[in-house]
Each structure stands twice: as C-alpha cells, then as structure tokens.
N, C-alpha and C. Protein backbone atom coordinates (compact mmCIF):
# COMPACT_ATOMS: atom_id res chain seq x y z
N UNK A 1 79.31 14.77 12.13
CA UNK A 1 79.60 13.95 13.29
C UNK A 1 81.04 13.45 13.16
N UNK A 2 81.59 13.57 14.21
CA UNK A 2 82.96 12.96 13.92
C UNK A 2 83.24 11.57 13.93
N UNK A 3 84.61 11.59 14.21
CA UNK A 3 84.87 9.61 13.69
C UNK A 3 84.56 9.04 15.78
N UNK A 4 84.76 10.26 16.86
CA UNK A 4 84.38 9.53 17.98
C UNK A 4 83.64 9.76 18.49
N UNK A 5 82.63 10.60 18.12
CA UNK A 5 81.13 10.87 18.05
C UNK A 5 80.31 9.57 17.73
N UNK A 6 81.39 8.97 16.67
CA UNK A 6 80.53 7.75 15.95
C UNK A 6 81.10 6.85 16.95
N UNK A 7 81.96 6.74 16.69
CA UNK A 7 82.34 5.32 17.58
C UNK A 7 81.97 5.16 19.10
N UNK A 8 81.46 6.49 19.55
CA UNK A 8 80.93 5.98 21.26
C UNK A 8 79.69 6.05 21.05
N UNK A 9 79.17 6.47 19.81
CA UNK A 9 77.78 5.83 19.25
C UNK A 9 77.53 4.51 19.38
N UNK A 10 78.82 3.91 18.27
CA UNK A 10 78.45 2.63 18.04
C UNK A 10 79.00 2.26 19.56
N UNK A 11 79.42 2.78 20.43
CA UNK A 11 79.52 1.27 21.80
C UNK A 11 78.56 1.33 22.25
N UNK A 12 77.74 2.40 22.58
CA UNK A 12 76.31 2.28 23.19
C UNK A 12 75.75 1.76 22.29
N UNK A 13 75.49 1.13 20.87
CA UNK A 13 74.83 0.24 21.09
C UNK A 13 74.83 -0.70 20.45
N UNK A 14 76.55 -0.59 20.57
CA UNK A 14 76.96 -2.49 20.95
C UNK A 14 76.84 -3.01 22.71
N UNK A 15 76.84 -1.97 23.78
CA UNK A 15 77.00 -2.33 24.77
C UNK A 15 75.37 -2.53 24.91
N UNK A 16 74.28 -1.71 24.57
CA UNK A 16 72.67 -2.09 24.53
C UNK A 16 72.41 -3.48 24.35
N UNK A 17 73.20 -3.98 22.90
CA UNK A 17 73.15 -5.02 22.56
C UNK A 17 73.10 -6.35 23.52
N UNK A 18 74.24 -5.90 23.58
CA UNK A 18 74.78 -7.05 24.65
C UNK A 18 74.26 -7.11 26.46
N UNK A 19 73.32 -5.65 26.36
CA UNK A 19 72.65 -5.76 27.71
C UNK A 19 73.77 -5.49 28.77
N UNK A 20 75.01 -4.70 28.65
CA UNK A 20 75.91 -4.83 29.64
C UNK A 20 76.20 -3.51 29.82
N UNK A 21 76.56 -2.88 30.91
CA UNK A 21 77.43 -1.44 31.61
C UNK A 21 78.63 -1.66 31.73
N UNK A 22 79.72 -1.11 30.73
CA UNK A 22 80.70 -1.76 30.59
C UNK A 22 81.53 -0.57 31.58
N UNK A 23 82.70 -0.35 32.66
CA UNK A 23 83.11 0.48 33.00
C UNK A 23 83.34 1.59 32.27
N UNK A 24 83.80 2.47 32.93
CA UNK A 24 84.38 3.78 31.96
C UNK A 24 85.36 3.54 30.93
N UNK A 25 86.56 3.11 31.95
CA UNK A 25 87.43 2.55 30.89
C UNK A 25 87.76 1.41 30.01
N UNK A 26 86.53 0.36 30.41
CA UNK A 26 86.11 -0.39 29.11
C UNK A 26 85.10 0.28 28.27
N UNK A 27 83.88 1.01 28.34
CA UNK A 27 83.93 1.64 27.18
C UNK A 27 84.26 2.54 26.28
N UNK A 28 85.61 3.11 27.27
CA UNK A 28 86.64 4.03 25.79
C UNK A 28 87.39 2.94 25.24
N UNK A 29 87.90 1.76 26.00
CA UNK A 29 88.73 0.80 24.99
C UNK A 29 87.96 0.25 23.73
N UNK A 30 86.53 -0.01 24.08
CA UNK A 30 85.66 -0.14 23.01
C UNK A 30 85.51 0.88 21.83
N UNK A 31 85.28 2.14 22.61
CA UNK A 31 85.24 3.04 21.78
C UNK A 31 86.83 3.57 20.99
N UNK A 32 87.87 3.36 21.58
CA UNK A 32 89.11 3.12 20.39
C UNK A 32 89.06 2.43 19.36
N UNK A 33 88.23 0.86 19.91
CA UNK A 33 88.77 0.44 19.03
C UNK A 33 87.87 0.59 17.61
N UNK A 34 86.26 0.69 17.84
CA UNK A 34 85.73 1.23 17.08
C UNK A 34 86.26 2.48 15.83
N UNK A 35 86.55 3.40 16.98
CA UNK A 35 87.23 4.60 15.92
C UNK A 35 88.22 4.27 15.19
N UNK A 36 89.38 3.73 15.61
CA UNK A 36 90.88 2.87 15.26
C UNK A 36 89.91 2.19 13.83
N UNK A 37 88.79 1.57 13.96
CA UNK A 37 88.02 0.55 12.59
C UNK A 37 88.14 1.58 12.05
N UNK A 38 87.07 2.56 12.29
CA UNK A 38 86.38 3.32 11.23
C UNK A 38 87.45 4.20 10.44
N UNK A 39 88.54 4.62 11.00
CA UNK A 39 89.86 5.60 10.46
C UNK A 39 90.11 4.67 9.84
N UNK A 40 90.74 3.13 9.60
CA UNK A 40 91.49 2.52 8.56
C UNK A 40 90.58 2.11 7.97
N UNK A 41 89.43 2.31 7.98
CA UNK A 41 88.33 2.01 7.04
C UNK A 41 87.97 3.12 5.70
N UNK A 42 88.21 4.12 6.17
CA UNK A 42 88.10 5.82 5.43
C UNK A 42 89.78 5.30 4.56
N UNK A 43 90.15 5.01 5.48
CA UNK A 43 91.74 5.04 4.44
C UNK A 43 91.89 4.38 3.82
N UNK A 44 91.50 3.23 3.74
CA UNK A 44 91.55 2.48 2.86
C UNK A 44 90.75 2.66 1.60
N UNK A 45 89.74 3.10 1.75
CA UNK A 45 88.59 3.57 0.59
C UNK A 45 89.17 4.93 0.33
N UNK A 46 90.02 5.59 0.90
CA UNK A 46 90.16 6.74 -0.30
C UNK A 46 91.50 6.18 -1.14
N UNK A 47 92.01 5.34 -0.21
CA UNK A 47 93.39 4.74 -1.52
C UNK A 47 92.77 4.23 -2.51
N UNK A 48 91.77 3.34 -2.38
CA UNK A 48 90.54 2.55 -3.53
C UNK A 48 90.12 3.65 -4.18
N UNK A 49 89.76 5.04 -4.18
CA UNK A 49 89.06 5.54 -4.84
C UNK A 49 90.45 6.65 -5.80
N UNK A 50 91.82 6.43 -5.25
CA UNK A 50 93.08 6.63 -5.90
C UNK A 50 92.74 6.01 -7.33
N UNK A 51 93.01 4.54 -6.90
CA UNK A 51 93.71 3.78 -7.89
C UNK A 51 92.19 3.80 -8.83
N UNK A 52 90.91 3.94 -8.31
CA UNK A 52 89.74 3.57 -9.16
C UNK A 52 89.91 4.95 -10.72
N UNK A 53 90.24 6.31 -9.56
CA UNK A 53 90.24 7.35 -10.28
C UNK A 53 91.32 7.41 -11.71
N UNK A 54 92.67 6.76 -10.88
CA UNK A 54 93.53 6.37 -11.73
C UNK A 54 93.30 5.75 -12.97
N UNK A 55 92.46 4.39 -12.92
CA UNK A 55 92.42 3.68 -14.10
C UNK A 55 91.07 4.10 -14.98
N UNK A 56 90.14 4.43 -14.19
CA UNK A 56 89.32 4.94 -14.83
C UNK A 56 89.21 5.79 -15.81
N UNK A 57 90.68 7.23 -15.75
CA UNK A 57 90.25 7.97 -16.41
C UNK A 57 91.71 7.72 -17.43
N UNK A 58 92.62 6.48 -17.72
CA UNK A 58 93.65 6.47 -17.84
C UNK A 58 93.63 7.43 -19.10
N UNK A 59 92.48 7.29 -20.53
CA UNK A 59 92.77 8.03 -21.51
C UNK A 59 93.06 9.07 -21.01
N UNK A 60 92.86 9.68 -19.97
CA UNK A 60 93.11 11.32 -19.81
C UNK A 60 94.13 11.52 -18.50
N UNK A 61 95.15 11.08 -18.15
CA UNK A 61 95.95 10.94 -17.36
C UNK A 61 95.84 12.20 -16.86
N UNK A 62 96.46 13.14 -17.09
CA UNK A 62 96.53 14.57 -16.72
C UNK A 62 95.48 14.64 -15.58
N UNK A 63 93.63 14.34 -16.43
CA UNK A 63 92.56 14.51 -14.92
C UNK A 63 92.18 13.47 -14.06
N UNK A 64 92.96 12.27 -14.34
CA UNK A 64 93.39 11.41 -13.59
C UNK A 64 93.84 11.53 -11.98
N UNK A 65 95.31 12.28 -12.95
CA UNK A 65 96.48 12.63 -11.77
C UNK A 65 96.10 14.06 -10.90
N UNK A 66 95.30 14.78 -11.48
CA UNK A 66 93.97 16.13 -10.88
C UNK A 66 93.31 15.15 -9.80
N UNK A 67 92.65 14.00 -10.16
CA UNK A 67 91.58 13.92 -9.42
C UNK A 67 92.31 12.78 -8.17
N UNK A 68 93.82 12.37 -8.50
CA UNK A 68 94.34 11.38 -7.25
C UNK A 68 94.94 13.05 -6.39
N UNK A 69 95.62 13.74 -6.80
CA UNK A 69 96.01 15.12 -6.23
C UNK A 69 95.28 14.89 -5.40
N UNK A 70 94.15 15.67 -5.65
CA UNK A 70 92.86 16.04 -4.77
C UNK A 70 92.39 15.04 -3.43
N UNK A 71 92.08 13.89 -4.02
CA UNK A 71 91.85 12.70 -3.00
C UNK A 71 93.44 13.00 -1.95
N UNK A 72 94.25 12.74 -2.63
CA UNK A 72 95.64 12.40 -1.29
C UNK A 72 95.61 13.80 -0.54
N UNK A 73 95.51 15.10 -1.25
CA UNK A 73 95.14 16.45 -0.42
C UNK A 73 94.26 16.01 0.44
N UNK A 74 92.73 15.30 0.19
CA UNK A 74 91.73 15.51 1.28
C UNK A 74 92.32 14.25 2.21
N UNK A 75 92.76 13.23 2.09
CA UNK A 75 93.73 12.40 2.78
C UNK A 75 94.74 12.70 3.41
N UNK A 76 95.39 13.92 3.35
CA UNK A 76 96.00 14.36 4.51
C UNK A 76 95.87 14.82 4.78
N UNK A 77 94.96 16.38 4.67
CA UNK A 77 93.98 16.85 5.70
C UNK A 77 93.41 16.19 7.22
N UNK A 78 92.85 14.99 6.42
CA UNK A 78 91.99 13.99 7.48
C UNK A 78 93.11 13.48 8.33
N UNK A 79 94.05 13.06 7.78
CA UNK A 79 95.27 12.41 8.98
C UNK A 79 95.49 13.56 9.41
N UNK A 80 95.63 14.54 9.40
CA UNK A 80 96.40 15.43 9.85
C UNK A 80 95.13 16.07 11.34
N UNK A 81 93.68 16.19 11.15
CA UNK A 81 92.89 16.62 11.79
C UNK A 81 92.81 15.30 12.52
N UNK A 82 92.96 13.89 12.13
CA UNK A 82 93.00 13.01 13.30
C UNK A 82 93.66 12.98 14.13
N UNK A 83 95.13 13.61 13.67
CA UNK A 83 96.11 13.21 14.35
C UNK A 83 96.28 14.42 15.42
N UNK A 84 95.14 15.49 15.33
CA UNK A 84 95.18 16.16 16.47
C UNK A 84 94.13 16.19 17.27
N UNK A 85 93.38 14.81 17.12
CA UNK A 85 92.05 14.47 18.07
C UNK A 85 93.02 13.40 19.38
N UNK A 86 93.74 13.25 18.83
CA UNK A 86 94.61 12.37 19.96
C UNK A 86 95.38 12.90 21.30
C-alpha cells in the first residue's frame, strides 16, 4: 500500500470520525497532510535506525558502515520514488 493509499485511508476515517463530508478539496488537503506526516515519519526512523546501526555495531565499524550504506541506499530510493508521486 502506498504512503497515499494510506493517507486517504486515514482521512476517511478521520472524516467517519468526525461524522463530516469534507469537500473534495478539503479532503486532499487532509489527505496531504496526512501523507506529508507519514513521509517525515519513515524519515526520521530510518535516520534513527542510521545512528542505532551505527553505535550498535561500533566494535565492528566496517558492518556498521555496510549496514548505514544500505539504510541511506533504501532512503534514497524512497525519496526519490516519492518525489515522483508528486
């Protein structure tokens, strides 16, 4: 499922919630801003899972710096496939 798959998920049913029919173009502003959450939410937890990988494996730096590689590779992948959902 994608990140605005999810997020016009979650407006329907935040808008259920709230019992309201929000126009069209109030519920894509909803649904931005949802998605807008959930993207700096992913980003932020893969920088956390940088620095976790980092210290975690410090005796072994080398698969350390393997396993932050990898994370910032799949981290710009993801910006890069977001940045052509726009």
């Amino acid at each position: 499922m994608s990140f605005r798959s999810r997020a016009e998920h979650a407006t329907g049913i935040i808008t259920d919630l709230l019992d309201i029919s929000p126009e069209s173009t109030q519920a894509k502003a909803i649904a931005d801003a949802v998605e807008k959450e959930i993207i700096e939410a992913v980003l932020e937890e893969s920088e956390r899972c940088v620095k976790v990988a980092s210290s975690c494996c410090s005796p072994d730096l080398d698969k350390a710096h393997k396993i932050a590689e990898g994370i910032k590779r799949t981290h710009t992948a993801l910006i890069a496939n977001l940045s052509s959902l726009r």
